[in-house]
C-alpha atoms as a PDB file:
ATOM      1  CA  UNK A   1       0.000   0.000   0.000  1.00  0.00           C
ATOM      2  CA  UNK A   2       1.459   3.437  -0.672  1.00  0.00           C
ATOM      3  CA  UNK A   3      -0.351   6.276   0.875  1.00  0.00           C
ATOM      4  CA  UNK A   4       0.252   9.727  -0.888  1.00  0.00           C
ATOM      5  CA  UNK A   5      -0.227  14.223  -0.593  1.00  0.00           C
ATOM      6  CA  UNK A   6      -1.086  15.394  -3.222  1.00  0.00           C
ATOM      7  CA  UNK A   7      -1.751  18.853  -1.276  1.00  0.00           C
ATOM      8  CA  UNK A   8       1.150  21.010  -3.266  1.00  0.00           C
ATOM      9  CA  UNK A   9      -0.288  20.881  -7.261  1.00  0.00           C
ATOM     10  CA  UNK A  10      -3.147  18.546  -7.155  1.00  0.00           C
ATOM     11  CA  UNK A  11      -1.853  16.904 -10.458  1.00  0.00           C
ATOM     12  CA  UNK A  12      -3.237  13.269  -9.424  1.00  0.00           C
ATOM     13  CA  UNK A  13      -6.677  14.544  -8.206  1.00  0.00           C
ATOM     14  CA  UNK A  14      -7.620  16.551 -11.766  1.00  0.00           C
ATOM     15  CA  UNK A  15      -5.811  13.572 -13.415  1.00  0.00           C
ATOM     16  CA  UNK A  16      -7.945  10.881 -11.583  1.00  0.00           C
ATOM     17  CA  UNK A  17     -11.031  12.851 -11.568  1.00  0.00           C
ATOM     18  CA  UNK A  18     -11.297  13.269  -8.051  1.00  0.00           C
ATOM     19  CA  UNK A  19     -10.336  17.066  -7.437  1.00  0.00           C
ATOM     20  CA  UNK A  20     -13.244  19.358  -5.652  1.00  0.00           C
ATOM     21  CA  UNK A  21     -12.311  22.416  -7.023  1.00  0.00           C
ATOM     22  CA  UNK A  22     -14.335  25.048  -4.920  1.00  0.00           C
ATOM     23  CA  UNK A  23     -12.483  23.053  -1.638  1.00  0.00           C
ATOM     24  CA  UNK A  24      -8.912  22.048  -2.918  1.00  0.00           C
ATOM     25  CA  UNK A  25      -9.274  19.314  -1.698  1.00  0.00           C
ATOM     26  CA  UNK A  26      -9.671  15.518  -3.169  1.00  0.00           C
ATOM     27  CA  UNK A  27     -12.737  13.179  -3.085  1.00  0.00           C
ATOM     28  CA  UNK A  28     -12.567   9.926  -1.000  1.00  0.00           C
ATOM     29  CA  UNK A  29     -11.813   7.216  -3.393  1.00  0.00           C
ATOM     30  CA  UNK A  30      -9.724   4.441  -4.052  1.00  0.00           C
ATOM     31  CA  UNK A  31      -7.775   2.681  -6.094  1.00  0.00           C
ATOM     32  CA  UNK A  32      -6.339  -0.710  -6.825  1.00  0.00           C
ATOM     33  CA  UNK A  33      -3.461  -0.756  -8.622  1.00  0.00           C
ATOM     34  CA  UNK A  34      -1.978  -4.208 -10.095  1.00  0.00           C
ATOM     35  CA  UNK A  35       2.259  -4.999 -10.393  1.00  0.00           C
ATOM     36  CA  UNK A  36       2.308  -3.739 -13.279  1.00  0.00           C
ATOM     37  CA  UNK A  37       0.888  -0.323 -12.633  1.00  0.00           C
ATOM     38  CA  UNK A  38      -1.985  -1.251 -14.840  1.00  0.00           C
ATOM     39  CA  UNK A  39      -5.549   0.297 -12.328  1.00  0.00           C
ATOM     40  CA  UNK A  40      -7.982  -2.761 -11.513  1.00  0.00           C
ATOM     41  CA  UNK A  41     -10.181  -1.344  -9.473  1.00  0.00           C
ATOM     42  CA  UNK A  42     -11.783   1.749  -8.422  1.00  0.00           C
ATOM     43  CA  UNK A  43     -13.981   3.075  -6.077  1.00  0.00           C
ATOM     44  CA  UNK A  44     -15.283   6.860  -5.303  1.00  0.00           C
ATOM     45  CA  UNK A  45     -17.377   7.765  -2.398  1.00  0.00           C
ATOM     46  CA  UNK A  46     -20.104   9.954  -3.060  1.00  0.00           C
ATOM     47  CA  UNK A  47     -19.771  11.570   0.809  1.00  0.00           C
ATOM     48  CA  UNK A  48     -16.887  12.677   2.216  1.00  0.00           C
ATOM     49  CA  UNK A  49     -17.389  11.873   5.494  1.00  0.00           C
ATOM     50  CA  UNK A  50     -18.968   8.011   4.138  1.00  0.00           C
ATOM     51  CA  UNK A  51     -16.693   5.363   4.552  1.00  0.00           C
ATOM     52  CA  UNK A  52     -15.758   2.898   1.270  1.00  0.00           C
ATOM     53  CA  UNK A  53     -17.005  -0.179   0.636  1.00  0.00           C
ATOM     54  CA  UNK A  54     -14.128  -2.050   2.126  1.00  0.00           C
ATOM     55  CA  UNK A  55     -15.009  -5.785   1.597  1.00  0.00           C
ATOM     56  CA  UNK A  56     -15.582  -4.796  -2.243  1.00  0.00           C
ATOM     57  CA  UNK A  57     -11.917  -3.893  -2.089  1.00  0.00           C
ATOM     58  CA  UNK A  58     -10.316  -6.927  -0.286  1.00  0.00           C
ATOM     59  CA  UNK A  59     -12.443  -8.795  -2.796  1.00  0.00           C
ATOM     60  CA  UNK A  60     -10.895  -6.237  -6.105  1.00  0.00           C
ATOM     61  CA  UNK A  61      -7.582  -7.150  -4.249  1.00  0.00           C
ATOM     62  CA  UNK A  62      -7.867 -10.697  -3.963  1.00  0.00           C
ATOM     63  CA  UNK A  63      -9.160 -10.976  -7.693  1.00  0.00           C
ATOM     64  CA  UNK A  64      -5.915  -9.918  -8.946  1.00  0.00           C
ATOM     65  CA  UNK A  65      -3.347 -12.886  -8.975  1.00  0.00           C
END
């Protein structure tokens, strides 16, 4: 798992789709990424404050291999 800022330019959040502009600040939302860099899975959460779907990631994560 690498966690990351993205506080300085917010380059990944308009890149990934996940900037809110009016805020500066970046959507909850995650991403599964395989060994190859290549993105598997992805999930955005429509409230800030809402927590992700968790188990649907484990299972994203386990389906790659």
């Amino acid at each position: 798992m690498i966690t990351a800022s993205d506080h300085r330019d917010a380059a990944f959040a308009a890149a990934y789709g996940v900037l809110i502009e009016e805020l500066r600040l970046l959507a909850r939302a995650i991403f599964v990424v395989d060994g190859r860099g290549v993105i598997r899975y992805t999930q955005g959460v429509k409230e800030i404050a809402s927590e992700p779907d968790y188990q649907a990631v484990l299972d994203a994560v386990r389906g790659i291999g």
